[in-house]
PDB file of N, CA and C in Angstrom:
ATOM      1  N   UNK A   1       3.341 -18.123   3.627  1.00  0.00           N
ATOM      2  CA  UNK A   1       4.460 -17.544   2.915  1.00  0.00           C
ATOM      3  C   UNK A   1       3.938 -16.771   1.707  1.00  0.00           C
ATOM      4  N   UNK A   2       4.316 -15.505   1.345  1.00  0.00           N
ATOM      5  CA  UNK A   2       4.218 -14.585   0.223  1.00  0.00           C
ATOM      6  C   UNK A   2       4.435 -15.489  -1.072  1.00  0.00           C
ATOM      7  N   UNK A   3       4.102 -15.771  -1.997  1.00  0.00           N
ATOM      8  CA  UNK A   3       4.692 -16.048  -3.292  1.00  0.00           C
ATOM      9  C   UNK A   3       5.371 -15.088  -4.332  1.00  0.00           C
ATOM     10  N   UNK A   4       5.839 -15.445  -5.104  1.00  0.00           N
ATOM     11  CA  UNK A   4       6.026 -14.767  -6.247  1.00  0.00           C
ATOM     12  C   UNK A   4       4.664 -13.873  -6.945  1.00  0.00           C
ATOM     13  N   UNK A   5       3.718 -14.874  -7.144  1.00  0.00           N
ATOM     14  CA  UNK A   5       2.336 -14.541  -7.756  1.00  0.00           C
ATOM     15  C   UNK A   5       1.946 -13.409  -6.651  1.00  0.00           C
ATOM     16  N   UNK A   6       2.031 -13.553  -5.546  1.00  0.00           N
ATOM     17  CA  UNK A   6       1.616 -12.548  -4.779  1.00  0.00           C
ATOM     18  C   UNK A   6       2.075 -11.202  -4.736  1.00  0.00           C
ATOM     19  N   UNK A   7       3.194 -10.925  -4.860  1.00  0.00           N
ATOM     20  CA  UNK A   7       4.388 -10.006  -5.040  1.00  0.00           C
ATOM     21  C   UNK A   7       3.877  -9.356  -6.629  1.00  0.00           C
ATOM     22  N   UNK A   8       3.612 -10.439  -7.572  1.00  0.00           N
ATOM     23  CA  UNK A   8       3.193  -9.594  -8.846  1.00  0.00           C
ATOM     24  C   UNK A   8       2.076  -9.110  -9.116  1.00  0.00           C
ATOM     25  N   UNK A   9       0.719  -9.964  -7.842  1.00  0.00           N
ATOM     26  CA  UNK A   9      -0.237  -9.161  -7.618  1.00  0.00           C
ATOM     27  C   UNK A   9      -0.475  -7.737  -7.572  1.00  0.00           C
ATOM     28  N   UNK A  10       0.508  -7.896  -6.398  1.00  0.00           N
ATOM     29  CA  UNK A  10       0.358  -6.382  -5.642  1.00  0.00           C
ATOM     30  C   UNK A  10       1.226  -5.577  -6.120  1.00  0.00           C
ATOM     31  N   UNK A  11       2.240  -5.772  -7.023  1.00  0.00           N
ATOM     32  CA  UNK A  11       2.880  -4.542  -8.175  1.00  0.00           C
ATOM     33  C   UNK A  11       1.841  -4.214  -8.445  1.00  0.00           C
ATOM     34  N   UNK A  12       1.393  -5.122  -9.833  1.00  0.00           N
ATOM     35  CA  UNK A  12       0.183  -4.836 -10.817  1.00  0.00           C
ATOM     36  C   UNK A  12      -0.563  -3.857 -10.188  1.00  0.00           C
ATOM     37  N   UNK A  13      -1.219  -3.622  -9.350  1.00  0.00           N
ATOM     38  CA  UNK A  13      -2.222  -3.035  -8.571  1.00  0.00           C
ATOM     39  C   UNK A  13      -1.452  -1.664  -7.898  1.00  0.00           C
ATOM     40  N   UNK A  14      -0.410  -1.673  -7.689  1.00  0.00           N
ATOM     41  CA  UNK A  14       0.352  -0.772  -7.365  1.00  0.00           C
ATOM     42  C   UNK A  14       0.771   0.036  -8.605  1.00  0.00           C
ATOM     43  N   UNK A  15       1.030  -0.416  -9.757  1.00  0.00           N
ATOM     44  CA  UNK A  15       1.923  -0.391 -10.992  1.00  0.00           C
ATOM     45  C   UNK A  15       3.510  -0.108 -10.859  1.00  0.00           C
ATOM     46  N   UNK A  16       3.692  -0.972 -10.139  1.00  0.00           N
ATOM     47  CA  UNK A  16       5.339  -1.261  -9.927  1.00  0.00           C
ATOM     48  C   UNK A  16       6.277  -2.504 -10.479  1.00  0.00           C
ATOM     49  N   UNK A  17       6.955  -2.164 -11.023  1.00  0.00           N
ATOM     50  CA  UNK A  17       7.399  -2.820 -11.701  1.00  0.00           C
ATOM     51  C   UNK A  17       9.105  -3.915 -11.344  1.00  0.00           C
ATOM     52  N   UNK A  18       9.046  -4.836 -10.834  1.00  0.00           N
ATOM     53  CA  UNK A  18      10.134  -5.489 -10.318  1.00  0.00           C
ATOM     54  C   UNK A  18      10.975  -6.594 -11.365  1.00  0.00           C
ATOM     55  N   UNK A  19      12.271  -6.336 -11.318  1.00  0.00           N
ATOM     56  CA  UNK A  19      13.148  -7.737 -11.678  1.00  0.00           C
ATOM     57  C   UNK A  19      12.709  -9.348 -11.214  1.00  0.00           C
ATOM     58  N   UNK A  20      12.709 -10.119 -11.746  1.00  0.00           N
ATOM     59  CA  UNK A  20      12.819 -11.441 -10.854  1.00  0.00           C
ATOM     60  C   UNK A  20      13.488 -11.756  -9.742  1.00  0.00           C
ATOM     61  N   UNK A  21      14.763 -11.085  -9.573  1.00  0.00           N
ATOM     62  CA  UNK A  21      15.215 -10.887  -8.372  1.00  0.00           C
ATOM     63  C   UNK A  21      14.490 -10.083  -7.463  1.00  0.00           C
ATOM     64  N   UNK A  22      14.375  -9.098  -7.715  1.00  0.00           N
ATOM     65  CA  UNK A  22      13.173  -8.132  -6.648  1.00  0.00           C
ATOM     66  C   UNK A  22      12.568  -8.762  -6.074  1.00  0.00           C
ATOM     67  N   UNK A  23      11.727  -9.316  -6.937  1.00  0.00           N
ATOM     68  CA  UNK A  23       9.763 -10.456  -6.789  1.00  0.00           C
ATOM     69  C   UNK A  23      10.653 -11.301  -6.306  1.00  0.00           C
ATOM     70  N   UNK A  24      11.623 -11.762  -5.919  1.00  0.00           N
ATOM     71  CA  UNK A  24      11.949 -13.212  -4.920  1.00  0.00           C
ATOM     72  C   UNK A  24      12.540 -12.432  -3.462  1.00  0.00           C
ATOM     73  N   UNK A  25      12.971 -10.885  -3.520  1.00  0.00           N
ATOM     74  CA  UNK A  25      13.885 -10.921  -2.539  1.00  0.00           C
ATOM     75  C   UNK A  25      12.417 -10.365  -1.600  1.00  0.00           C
ATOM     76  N   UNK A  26      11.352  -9.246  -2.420  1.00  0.00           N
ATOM     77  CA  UNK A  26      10.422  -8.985  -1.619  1.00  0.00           C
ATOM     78  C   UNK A  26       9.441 -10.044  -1.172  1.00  0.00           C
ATOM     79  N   UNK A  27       9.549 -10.999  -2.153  1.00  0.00           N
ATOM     80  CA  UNK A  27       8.975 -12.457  -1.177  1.00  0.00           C
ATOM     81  C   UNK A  27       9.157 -12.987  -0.161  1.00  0.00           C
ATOM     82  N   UNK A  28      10.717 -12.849   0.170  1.00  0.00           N
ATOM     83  CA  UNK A  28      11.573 -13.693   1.300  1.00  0.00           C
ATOM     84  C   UNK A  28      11.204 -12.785   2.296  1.00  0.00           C
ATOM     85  N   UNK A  29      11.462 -10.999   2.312  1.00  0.00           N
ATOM     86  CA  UNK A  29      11.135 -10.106   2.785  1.00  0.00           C
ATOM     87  C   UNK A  29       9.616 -10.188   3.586  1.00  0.00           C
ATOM     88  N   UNK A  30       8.968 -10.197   2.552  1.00  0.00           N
ATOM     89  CA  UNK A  30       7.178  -9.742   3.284  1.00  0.00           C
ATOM     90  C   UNK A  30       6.968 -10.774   3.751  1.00  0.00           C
ATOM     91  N   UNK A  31       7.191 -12.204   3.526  1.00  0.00           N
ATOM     92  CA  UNK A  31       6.974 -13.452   4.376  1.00  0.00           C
ATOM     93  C   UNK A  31       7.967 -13.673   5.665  1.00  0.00           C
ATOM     94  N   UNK A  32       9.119 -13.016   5.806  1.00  0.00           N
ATOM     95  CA  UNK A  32       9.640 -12.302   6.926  1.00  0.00           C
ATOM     96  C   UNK A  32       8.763 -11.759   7.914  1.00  0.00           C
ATOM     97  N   UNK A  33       8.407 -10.673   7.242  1.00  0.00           N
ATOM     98  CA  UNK A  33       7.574  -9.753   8.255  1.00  0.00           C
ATOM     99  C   UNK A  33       6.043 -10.369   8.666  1.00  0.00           C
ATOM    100  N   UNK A  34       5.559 -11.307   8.001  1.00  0.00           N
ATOM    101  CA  UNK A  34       4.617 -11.979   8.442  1.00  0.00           C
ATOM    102  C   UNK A  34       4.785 -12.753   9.537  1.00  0.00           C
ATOM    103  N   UNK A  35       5.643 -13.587   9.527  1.00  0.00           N
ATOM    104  CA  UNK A  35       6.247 -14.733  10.470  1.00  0.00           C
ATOM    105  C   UNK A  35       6.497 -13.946  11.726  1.00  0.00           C
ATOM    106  N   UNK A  36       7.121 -12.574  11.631  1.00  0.00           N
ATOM    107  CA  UNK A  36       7.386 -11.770  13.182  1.00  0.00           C
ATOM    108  C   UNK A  36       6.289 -11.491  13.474  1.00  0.00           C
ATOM    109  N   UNK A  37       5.068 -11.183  12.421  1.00  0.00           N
ATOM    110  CA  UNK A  37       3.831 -10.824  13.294  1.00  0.00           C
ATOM    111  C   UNK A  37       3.358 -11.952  13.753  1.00  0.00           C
ATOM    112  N   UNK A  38       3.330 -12.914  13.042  1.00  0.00           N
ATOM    113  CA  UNK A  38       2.217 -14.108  13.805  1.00  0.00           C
ATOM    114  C   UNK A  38       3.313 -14.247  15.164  1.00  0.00           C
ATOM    115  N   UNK A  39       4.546 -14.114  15.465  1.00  0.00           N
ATOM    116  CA  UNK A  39       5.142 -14.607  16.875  1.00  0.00           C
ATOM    117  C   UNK A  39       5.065 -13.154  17.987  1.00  0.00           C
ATOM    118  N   UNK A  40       4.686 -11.981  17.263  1.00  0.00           N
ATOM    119  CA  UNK A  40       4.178 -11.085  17.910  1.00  0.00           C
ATOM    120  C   UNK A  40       2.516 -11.294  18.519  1.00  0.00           C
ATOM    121  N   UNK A  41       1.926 -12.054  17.552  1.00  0.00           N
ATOM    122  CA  UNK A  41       0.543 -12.097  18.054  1.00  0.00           C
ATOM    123  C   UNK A  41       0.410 -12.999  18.906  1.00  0.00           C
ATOM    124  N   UNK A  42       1.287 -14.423  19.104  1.00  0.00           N
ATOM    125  CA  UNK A  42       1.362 -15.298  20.234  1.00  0.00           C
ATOM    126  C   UNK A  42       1.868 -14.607  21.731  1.00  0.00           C
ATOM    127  N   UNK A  43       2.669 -13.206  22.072  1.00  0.00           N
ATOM    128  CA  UNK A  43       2.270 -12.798  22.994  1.00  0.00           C
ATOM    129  C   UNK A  43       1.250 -12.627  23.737  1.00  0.00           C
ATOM    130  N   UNK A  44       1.662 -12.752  24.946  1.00  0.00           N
ATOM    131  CA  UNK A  44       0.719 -12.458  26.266  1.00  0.00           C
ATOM    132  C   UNK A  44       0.534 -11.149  26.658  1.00  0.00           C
ATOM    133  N   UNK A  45      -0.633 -10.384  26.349  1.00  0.00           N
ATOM    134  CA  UNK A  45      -0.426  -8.821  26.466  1.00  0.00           C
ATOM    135  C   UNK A  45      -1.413  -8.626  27.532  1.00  0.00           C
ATOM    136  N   UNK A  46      -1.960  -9.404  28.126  1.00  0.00           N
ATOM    137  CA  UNK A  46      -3.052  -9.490  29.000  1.00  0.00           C
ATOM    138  C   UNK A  46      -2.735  -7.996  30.289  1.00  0.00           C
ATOM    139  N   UNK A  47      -1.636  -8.849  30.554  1.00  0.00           N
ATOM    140  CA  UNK A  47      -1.001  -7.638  31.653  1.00  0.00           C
ATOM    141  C   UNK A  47      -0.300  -6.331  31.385  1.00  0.00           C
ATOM    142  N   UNK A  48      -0.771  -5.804  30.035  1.00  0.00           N
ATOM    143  CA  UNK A  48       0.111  -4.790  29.401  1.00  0.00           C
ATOM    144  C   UNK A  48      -1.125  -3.453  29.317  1.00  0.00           C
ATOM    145  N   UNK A  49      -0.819  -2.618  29.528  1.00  0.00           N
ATOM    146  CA  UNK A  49      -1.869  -1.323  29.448  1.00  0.00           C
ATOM    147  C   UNK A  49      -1.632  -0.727  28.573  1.00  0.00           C
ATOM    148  N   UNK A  50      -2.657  -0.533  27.747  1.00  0.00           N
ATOM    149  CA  UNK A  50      -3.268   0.073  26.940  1.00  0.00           C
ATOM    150  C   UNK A  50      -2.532   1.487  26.790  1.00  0.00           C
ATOM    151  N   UNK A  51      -1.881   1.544  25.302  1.00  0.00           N
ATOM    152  CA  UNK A  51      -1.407   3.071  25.314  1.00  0.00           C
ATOM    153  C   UNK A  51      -1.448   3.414  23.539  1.00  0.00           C
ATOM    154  N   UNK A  52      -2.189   4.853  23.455  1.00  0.00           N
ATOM    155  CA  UNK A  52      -2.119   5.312  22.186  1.00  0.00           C
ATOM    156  C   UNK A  52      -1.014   5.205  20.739  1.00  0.00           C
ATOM    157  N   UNK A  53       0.066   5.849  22.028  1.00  0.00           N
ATOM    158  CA  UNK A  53       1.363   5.649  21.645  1.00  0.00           C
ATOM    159  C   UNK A  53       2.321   5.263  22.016  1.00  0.00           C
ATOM    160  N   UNK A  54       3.699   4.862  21.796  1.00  0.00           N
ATOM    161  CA  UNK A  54       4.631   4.275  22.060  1.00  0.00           C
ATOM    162  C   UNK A  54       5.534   5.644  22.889  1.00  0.00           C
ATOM    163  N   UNK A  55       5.386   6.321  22.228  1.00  0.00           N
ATOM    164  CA  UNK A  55       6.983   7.556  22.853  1.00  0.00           C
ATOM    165  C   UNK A  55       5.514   8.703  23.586  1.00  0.00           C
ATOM    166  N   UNK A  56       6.432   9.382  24.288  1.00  0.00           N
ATOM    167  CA  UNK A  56       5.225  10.570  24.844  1.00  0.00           C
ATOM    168  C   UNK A  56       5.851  11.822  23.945  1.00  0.00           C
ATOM    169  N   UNK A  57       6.219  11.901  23.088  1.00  0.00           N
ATOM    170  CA  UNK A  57       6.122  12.814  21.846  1.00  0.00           C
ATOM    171  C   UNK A  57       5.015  13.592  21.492  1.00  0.00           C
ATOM    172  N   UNK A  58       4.765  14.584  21.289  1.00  0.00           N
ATOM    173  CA  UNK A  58       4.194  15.398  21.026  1.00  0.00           C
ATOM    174  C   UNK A  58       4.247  15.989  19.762  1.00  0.00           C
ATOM    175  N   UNK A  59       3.856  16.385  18.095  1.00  0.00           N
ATOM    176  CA  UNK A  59       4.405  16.850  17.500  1.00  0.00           C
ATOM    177  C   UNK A  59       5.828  16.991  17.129  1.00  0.00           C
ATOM    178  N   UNK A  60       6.026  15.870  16.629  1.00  0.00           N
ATOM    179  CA  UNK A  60       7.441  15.347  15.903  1.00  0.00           C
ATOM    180  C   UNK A  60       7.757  15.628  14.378  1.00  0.00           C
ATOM    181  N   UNK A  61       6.393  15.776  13.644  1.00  0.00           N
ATOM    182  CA  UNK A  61       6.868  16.008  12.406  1.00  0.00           C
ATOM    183  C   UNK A  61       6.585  17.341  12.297  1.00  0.00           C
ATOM    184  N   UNK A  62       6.721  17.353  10.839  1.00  0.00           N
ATOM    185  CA  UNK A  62       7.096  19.051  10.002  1.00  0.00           C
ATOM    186  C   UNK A  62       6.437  19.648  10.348  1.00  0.00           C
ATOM    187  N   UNK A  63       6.552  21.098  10.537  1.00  0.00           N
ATOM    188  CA  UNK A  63       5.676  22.128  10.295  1.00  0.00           C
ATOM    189  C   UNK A  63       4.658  21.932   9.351  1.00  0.00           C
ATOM    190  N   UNK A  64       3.429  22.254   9.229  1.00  0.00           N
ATOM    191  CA  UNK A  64       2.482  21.808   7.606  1.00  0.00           C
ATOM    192  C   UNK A  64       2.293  22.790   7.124  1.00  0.00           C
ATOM    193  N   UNK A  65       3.330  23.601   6.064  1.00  0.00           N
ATOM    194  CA  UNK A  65       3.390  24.453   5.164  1.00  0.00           C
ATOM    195  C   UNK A  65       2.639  24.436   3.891  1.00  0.00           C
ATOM    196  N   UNK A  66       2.106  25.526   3.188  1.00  0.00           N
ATOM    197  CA  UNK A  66       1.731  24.338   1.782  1.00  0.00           C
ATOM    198  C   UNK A  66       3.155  25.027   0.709  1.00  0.00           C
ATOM    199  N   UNK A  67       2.765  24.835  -0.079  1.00  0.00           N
ATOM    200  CA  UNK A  67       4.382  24.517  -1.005  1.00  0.00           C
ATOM    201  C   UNK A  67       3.400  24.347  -2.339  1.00  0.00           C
ATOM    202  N   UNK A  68       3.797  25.021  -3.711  1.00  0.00           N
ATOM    203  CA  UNK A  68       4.019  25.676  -4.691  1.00  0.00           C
ATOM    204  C   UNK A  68       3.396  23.713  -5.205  1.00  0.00           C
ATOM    205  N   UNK A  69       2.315  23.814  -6.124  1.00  0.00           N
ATOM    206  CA  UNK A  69       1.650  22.585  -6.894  1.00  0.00           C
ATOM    207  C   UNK A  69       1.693  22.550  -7.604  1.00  0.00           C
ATOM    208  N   UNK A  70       1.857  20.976  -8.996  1.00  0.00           N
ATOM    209  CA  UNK A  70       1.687  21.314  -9.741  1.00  0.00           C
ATOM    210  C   UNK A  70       0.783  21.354 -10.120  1.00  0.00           C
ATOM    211  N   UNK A  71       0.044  21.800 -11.988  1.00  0.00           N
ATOM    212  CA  UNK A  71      -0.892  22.021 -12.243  1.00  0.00           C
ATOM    213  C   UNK A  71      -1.837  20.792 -12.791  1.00  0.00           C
ATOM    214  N   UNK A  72      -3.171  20.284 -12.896  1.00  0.00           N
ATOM    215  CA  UNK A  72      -3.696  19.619 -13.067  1.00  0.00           C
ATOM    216  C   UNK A  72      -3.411  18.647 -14.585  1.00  0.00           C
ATOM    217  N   UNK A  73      -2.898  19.566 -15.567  1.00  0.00           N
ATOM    218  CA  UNK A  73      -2.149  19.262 -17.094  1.00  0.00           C
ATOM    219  C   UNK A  73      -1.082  18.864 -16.350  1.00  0.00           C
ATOM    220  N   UNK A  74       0.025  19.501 -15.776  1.00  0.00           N
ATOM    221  CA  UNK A  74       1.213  18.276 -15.590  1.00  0.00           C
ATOM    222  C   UNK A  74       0.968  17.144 -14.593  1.00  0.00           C
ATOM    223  N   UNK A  75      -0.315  16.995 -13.944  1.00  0.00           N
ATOM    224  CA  UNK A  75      -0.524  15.780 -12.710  1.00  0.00           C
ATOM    225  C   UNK A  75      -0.847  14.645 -14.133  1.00  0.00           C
ATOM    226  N   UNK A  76      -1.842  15.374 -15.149  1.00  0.00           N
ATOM    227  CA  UNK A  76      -2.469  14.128 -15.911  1.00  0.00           C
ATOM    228  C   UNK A  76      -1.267  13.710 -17.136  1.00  0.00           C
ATOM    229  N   UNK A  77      -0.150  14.534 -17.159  1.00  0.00           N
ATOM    230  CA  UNK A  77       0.768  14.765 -18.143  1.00  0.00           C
ATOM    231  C   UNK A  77       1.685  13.119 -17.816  1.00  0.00           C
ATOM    232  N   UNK A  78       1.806  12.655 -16.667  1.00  0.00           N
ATOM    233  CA  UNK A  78       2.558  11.861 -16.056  1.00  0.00           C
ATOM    234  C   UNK A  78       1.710  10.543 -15.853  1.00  0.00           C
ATOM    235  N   UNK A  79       0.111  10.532 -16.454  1.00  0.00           N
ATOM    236  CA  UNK A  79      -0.804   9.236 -16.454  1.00  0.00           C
ATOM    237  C   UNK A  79      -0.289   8.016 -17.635  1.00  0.00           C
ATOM    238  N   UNK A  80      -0.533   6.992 -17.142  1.00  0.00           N
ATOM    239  CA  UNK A  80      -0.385   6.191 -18.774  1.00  0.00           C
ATOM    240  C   UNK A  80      -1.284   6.064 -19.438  1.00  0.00           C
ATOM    241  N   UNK A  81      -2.802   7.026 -18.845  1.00  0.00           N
ATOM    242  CA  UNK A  81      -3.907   6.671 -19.252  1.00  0.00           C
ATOM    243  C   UNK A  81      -4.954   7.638 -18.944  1.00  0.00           C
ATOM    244  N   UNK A  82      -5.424   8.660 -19.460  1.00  0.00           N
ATOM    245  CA  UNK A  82      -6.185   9.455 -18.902  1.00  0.00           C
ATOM    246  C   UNK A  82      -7.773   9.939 -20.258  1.00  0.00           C
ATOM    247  N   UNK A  83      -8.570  10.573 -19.146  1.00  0.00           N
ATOM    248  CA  UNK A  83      -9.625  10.927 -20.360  1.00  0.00           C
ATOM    249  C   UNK A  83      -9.398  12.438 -20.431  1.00  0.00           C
ATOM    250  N   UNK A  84      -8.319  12.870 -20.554  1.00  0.00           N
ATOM    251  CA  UNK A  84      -8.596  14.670 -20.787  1.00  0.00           C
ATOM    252  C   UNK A  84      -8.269  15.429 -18.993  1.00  0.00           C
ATOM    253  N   UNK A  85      -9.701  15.190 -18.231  1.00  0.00           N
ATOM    254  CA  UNK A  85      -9.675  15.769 -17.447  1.00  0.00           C
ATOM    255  C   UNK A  85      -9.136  14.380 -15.713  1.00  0.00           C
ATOM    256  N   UNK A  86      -9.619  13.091 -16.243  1.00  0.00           N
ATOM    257  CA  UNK A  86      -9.051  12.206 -14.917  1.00  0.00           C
ATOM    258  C   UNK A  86      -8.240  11.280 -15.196  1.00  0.00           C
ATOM    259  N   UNK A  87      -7.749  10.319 -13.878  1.00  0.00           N
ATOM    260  CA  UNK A  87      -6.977   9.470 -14.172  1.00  0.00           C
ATOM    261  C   UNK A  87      -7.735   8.608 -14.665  1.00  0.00           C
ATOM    262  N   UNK A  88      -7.491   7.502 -15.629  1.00  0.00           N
ATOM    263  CA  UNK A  88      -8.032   6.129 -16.162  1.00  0.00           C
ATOM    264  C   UNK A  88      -7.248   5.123 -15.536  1.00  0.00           C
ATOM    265  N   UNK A  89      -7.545   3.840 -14.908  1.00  0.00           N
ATOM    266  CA  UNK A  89      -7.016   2.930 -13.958  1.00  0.00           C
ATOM    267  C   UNK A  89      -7.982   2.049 -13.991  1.00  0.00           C
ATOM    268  N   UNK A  90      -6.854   0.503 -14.639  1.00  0.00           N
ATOM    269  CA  UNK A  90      -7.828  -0.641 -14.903  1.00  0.00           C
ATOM    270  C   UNK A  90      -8.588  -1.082 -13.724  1.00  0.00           C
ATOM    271  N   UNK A  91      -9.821  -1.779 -14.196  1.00  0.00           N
ATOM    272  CA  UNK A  91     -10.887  -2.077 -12.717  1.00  0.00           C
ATOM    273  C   UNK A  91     -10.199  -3.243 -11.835  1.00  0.00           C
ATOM    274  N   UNK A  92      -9.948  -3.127 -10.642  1.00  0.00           N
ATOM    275  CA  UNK A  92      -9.513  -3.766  -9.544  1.00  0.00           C
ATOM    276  C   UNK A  92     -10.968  -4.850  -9.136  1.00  0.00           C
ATOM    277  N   UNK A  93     -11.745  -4.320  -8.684  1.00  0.00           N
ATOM    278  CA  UNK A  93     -13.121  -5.274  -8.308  1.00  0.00           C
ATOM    279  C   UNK A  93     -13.785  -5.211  -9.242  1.00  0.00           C
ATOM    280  N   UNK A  94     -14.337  -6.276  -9.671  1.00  0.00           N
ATOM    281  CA  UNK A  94     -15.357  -6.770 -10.661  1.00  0.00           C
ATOM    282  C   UNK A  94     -16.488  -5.929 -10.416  1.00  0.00           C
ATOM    283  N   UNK A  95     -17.421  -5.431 -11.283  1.00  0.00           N
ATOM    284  CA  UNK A  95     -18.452  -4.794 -11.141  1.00  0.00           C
ATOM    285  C   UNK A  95     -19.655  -6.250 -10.978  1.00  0.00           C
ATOM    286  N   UNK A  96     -20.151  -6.196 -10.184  1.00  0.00           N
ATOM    287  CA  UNK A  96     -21.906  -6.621  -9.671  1.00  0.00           C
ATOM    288  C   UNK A  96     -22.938  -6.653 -10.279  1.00  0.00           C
ATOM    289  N   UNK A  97     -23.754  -7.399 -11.438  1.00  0.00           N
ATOM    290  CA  UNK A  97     -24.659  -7.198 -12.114  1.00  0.00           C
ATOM    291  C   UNK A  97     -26.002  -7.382 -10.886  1.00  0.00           C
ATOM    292  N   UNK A  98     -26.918  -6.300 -11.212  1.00  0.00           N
ATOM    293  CA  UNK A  98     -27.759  -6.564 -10.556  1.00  0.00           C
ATOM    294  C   UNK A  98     -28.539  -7.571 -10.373  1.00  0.00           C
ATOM    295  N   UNK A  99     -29.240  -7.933  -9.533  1.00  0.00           N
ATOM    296  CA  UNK A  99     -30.076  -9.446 -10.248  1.00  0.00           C
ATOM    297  C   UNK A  99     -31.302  -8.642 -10.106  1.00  0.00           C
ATOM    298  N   UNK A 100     -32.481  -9.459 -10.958  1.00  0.00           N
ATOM    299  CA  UNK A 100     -33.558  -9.245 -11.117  1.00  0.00           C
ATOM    300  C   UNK A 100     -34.614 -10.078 -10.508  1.00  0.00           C
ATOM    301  N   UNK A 101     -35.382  -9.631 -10.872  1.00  0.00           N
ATOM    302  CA  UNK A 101     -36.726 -10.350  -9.930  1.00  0.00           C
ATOM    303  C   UNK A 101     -37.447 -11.131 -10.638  1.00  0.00           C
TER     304      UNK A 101
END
């Protein structure tokens, strides 16, 4: 089951920000969707063939146009944290001290 702590994990890391209600309803939620996968993974697919995709669709989405950007000052304009030219974003994995010999 998802926890609470888990849910505020993965804001933090996201930087999203939830009510206490949220962080309980996306708990009930993502531990939902866990529980259908583990009874999805107890299927028997033995006799099922192998397919890329589900629909025989071909090019379903958009055209890939490009479309008018903004500029690098308003991308960093919208940081909570930047050095001038990049984003700044607290460290996720611990850095590794080398060991020595």
């Amino acid at each position: 089951m998802i926890s609470i702590e888990d849910v505020e994990y993965v804001a933090r890391l996201a930087r999203l920000s939830f009510t206490e209600e949220e962080k309980e309803q996306m708990a009930r939620e993502l531990s939902g969707i866990l529980d259908y996968m583990k009874q999805m993974d107890e299927l028997d697919t033995s006799n099922v063939a192998s397919m890329a995709h589900v629909l025989d669709r071909v090019d379903v989405f958009r055209p890939d146009v490009t479309h008018e950007r903004i500029s690098h000052d308003q991308a960093l304009s919208n940081a909570p944290d930047s050095d001038g030219e990049h984003f700044r974003v607290p460290r996720v994995i611990p850095s590794a001290k080398p060991s020595r010999p």
